[in-house]
Protein backbone atom coordinates (compact mmCIF):
# COMPACT_ATOMS: atom_id res chain seq x y z
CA UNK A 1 -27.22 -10.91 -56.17
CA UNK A 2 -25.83 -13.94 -58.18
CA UNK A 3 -27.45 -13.89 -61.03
CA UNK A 4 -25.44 -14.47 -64.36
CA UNK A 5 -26.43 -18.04 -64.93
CA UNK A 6 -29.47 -16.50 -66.53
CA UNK A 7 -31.03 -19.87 -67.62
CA UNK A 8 -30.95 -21.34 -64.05
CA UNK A 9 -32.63 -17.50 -62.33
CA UNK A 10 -36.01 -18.28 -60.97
CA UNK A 11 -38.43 -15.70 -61.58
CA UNK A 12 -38.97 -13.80 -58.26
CA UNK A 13 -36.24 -15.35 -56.29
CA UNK A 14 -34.04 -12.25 -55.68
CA UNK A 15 -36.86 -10.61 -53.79
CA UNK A 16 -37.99 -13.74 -51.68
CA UNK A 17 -33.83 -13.92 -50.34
CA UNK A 18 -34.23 -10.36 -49.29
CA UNK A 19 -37.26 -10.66 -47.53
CA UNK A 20 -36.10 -13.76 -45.84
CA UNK A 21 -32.83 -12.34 -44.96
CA UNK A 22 -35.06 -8.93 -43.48
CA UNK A 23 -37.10 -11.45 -41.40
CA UNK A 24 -33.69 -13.15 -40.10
CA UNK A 25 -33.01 -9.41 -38.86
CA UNK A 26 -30.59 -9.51 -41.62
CA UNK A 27 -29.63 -6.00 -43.47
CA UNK A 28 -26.91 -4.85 -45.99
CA UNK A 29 -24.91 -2.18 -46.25
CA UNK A 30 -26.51 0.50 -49.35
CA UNK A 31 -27.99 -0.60 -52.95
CA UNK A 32 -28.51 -4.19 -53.11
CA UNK A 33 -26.01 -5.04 -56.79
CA UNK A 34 -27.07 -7.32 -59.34
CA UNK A 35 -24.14 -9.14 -61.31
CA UNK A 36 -26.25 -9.28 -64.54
CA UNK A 37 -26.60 -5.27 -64.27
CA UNK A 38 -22.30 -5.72 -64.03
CA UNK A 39 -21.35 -7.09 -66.93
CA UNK A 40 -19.32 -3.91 -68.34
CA UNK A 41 -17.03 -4.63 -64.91
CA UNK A 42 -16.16 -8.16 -65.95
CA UNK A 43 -15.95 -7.58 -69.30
CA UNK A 44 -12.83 -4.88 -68.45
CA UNK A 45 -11.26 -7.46 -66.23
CA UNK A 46 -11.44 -10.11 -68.77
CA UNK A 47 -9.31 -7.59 -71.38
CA UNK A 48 -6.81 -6.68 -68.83
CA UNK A 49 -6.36 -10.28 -68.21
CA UNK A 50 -6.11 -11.08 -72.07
CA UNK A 51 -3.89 -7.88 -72.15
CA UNK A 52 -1.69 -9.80 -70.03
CA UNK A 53 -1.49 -12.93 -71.69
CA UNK A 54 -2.97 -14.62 -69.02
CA UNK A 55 -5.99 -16.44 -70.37
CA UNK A 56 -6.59 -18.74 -73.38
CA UNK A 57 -9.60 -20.01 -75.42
CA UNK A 58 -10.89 -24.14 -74.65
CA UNK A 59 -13.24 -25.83 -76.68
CA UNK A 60 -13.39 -29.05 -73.95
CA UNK A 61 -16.64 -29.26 -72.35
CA UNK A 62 -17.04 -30.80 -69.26
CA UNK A 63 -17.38 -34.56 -70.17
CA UNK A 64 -14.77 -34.08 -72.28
CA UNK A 65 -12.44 -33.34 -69.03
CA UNK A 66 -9.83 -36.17 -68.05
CA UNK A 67 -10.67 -37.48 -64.47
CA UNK A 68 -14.32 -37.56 -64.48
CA UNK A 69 -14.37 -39.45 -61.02
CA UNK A 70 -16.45 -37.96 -58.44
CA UNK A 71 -14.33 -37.03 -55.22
CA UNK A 72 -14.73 -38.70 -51.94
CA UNK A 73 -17.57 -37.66 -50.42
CA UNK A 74 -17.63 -35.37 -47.09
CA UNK A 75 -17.53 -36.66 -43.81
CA UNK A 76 -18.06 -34.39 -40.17
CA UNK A 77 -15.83 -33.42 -37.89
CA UNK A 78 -12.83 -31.55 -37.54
CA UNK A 79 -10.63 -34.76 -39.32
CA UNK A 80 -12.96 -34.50 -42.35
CA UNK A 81 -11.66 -34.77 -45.82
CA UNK A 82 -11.64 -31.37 -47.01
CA UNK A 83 -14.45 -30.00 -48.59
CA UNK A 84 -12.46 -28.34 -51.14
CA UNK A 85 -11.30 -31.69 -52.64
CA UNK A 86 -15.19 -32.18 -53.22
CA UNK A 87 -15.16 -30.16 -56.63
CA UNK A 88 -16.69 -32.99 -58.65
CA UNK A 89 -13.60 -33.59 -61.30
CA UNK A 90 -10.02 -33.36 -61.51
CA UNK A 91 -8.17 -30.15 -62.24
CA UNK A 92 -8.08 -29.52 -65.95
CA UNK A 93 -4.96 -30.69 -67.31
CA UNK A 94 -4.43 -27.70 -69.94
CA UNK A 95 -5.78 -29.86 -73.10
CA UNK A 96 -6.45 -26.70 -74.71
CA UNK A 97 -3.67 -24.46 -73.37
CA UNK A 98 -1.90 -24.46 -77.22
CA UNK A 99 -5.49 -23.60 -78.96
CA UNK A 100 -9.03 -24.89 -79.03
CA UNK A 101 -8.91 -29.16 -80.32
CA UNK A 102 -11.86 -28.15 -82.13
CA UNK A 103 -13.89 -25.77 -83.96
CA UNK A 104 -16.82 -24.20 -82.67
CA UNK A 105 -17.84 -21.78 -79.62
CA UNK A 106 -14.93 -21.47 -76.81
CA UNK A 107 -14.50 -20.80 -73.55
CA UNK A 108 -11.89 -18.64 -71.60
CA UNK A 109 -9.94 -19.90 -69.04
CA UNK A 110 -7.41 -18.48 -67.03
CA UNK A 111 -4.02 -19.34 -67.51
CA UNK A 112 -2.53 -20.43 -63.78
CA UNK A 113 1.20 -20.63 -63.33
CA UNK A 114 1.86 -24.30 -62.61
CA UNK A 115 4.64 -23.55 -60.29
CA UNK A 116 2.97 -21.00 -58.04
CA UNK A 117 1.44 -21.24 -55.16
CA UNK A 118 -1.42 -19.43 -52.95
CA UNK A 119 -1.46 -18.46 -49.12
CA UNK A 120 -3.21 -17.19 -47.24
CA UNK A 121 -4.12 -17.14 -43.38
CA UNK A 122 -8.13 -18.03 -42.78
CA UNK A 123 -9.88 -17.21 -39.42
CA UNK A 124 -11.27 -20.24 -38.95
CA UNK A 125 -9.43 -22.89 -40.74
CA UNK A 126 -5.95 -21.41 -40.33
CA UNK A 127 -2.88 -21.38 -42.79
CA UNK A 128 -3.96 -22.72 -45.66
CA UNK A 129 -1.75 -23.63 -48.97
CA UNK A 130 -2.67 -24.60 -52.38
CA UNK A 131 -0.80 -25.30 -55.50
CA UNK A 132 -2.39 -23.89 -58.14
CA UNK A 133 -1.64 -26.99 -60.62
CA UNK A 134 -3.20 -29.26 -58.66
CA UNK A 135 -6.54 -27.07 -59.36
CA UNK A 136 -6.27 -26.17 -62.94
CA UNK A 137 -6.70 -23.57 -64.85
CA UNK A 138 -10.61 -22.25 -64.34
CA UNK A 139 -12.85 -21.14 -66.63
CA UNK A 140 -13.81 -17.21 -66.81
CA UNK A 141 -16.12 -16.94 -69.64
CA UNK A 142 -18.69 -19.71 -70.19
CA UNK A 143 -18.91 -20.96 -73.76
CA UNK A 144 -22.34 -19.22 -73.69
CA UNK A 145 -20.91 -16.30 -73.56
CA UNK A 146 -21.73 -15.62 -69.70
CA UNK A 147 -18.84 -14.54 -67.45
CA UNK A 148 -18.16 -17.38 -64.60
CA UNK A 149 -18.43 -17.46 -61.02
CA UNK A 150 -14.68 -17.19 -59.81
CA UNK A 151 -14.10 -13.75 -61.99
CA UNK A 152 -17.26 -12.01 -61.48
CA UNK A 153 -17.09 -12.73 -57.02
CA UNK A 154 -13.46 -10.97 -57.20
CA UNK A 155 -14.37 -8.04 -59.33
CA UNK A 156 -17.36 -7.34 -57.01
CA UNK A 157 -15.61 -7.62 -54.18
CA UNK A 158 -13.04 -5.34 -55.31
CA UNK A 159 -15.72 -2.53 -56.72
CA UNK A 160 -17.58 -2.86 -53.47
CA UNK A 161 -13.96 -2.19 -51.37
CA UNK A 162 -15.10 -5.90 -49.89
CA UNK A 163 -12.88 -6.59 -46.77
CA UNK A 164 -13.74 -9.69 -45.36
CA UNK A 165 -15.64 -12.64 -47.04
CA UNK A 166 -17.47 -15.13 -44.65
CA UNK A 167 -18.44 -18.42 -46.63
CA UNK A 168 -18.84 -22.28 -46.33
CA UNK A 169 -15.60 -24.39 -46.44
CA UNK A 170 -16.49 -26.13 -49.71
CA UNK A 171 -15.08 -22.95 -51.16
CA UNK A 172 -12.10 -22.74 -49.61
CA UNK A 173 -10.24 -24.19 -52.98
CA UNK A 174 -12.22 -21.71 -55.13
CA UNK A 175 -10.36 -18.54 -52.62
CA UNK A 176 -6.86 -19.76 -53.83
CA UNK A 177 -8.62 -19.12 -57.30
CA UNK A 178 -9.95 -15.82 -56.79
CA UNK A 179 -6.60 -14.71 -54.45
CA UNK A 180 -4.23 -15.77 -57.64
CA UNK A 181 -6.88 -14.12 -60.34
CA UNK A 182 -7.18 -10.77 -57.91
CA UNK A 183 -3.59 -10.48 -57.89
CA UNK A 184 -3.26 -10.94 -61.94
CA UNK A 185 -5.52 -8.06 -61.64
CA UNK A 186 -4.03 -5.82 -58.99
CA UNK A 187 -6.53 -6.03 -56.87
CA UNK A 188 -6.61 -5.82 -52.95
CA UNK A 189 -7.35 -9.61 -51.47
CA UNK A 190 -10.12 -9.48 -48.65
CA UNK A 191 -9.39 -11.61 -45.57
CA UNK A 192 -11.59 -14.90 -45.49
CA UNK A 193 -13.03 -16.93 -43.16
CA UNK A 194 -14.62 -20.51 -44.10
CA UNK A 195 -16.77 -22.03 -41.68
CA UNK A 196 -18.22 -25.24 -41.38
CA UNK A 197 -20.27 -26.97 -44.01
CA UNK A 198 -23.43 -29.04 -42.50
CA UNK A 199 -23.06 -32.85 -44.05
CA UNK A 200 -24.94 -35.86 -43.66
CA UNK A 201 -23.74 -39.03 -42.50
CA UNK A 202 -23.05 -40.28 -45.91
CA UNK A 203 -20.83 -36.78 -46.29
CA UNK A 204 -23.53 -34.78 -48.84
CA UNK A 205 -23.95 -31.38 -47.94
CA UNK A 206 -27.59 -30.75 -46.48
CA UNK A 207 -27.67 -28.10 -48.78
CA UNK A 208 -27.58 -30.36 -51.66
CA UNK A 209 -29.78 -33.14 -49.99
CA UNK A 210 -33.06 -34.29 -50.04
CA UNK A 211 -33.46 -33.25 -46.52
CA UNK A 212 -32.81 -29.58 -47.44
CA UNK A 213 -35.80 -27.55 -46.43
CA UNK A 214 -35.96 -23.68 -47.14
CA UNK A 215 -35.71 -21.16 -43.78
CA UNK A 216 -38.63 -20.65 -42.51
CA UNK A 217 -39.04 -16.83 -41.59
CA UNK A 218 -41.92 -17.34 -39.76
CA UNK A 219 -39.49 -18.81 -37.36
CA UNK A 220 -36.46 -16.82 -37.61
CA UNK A 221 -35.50 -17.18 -34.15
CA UNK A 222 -35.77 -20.71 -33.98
CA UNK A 223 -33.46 -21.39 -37.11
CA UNK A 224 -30.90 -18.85 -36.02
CA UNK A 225 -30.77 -21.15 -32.69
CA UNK A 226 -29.86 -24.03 -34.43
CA UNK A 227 -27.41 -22.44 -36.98
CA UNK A 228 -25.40 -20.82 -34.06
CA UNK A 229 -25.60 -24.29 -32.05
CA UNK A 230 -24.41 -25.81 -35.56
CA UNK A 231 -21.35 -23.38 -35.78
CA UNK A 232 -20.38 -24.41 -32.32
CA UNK A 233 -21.97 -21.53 -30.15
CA UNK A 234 -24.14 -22.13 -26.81
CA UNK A 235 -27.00 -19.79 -26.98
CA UNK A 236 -29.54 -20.29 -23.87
CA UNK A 237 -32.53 -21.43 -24.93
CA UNK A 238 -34.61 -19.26 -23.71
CA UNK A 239 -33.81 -16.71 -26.70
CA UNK A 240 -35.91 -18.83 -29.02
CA UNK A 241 -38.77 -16.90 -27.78
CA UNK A 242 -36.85 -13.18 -28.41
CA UNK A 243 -36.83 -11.08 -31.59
CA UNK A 244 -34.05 -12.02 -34.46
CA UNK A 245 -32.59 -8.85 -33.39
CA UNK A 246 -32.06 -9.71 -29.91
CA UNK A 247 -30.67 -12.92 -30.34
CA UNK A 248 -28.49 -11.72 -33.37
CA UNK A 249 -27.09 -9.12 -30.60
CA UNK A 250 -26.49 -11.95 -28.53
CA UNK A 251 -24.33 -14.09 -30.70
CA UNK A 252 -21.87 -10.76 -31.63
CA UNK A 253 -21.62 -10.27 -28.14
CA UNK A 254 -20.40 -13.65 -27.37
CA UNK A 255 -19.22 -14.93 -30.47
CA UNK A 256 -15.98 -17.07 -29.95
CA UNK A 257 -14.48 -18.41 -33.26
CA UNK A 258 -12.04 -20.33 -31.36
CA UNK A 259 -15.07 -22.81 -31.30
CA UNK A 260 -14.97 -23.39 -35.21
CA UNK A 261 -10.95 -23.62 -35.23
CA UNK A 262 -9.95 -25.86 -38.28
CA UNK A 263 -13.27 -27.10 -38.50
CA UNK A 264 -14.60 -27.98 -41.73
CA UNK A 265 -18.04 -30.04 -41.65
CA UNK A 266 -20.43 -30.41 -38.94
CA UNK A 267 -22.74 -33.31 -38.61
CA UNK A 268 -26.87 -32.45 -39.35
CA UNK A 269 -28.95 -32.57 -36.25
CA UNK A 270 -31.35 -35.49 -37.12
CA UNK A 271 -35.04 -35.06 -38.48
């Protein structure tokens, strides 16, 4: 459970995902983790890494960035611009990378190696290549003191001998991340799969969009219809009236990922 941004956790929110994802006919494997219960594990990483000579202190805060224009915005269909390029700002360009501009509490960032490259072969969208100066070097440690996103997701994944990470495409850039900060670390790299983000017309993700409702699991079946239609599967109809459980053992029966190849956004059904 993601929940180190401690001033953004809603009270009671961890147990209404699980009982959604029970009445999807969802289940996980043993104790569910929580990453605030996990901060001894990130804390290690973040030495080894300093060990290494790999990260450096920032005192830039986000406005403070160059490039502040917002990326083009998404568009559907397997030509889309690629939801990776949607991160919001340009790559940081290393203002701090010879010590902090000002006094004051820092972040950490991690140090990438402007000439190197990541990749790495996804199941759905294929070989995919990044250049790890064109992304910047990310922040690990939050000037609050919190440990970020992009360390904590490969440290779990490692500690829970993760093999195979199944996400949206708007993360794709953050893998190259997380492949180039697991192998600073000497850790095994899962295999990924990205699969299409649902957009808008205008390109927002519905996730982020008004339209955005929560799933309904008094109607489980009925939204796991529509997401499997969404990723490009043809379930009958008729199992909109069966359990989660038998329509869930329908779609890994005849689930064909050939159907999401290189696709990267998919259009919302209209409301």
């Amino acid at each position: 459970m993601e929940d180190l941004d401690a001033p953004r956790v809603v009270p009671g929110a961890a147990a209404d995902i699980l009982r959604t994802l029970e009445a999807f006919g969802l289940w996980w494997d043993g104790e569910v983790e929580y990453q605030s219960r996990r901060t001894e594990l990130y804390a290690g990483a973040l030495a080894t890494l300093e060990s290494r000579g790999l990260t450096y202190p920032c005192s830039c805060s986000r406005r403070e960035r160059a490039g502040q224009d917002e990326r083009p915005a998404l568009t559907a269909g397997p030509d889309a611009v690629p939801p990776e390029t949607a991160l919001g700002t340009a790559p940081y360009p290393g203002t701090c990378r010879k010590g902090p501009t000002r006094p004051g509490p820092t972040a950490l960032r991690f140090r990438v190696d402007d000439g190197a490259t990541v990749c790495f072969e996804d199941r759905v969208q294929g070989p995919c290549l990044f250049a790890l100066r064109e992304l910047g070097d990310m922040v690990i440690r939050r000037r609050d003191g919190a440990h970020a996103y992009q360390l904590a997701v490969v440290v779990d994944d490692a500690a829970q001998a993760v093999t195979s990470v199944v996400r949206g495409a708007d993360l794709l850039s953050s893998t190259a991340w997380q492949i180039a900060l697991s192998q600073a670390l000497g850790l095994r790299t899962p295999e990924y799969a990205h699969l299409p983000v649902v957009v808008e017309p205008n390109g927002d993700k519905l996730a982020k969009s008004r339209h955005s409702v929560p799933a309904d699991p008094l109607d489980a079946s009925a939204g796991l219809v529509r997401a499997l239609k969404l990723l490009c599967q043809d379930p009958p109809g008729e199992l909109t009236r069966e359990p989660p459980s038998s329509l869930l053992g329908w779609a890994v029966e005849h689930w064909s990922v050939r159907q999401l190849s290189r696709i990267r956004t998919v259009p919302a059904h209209p409301i």
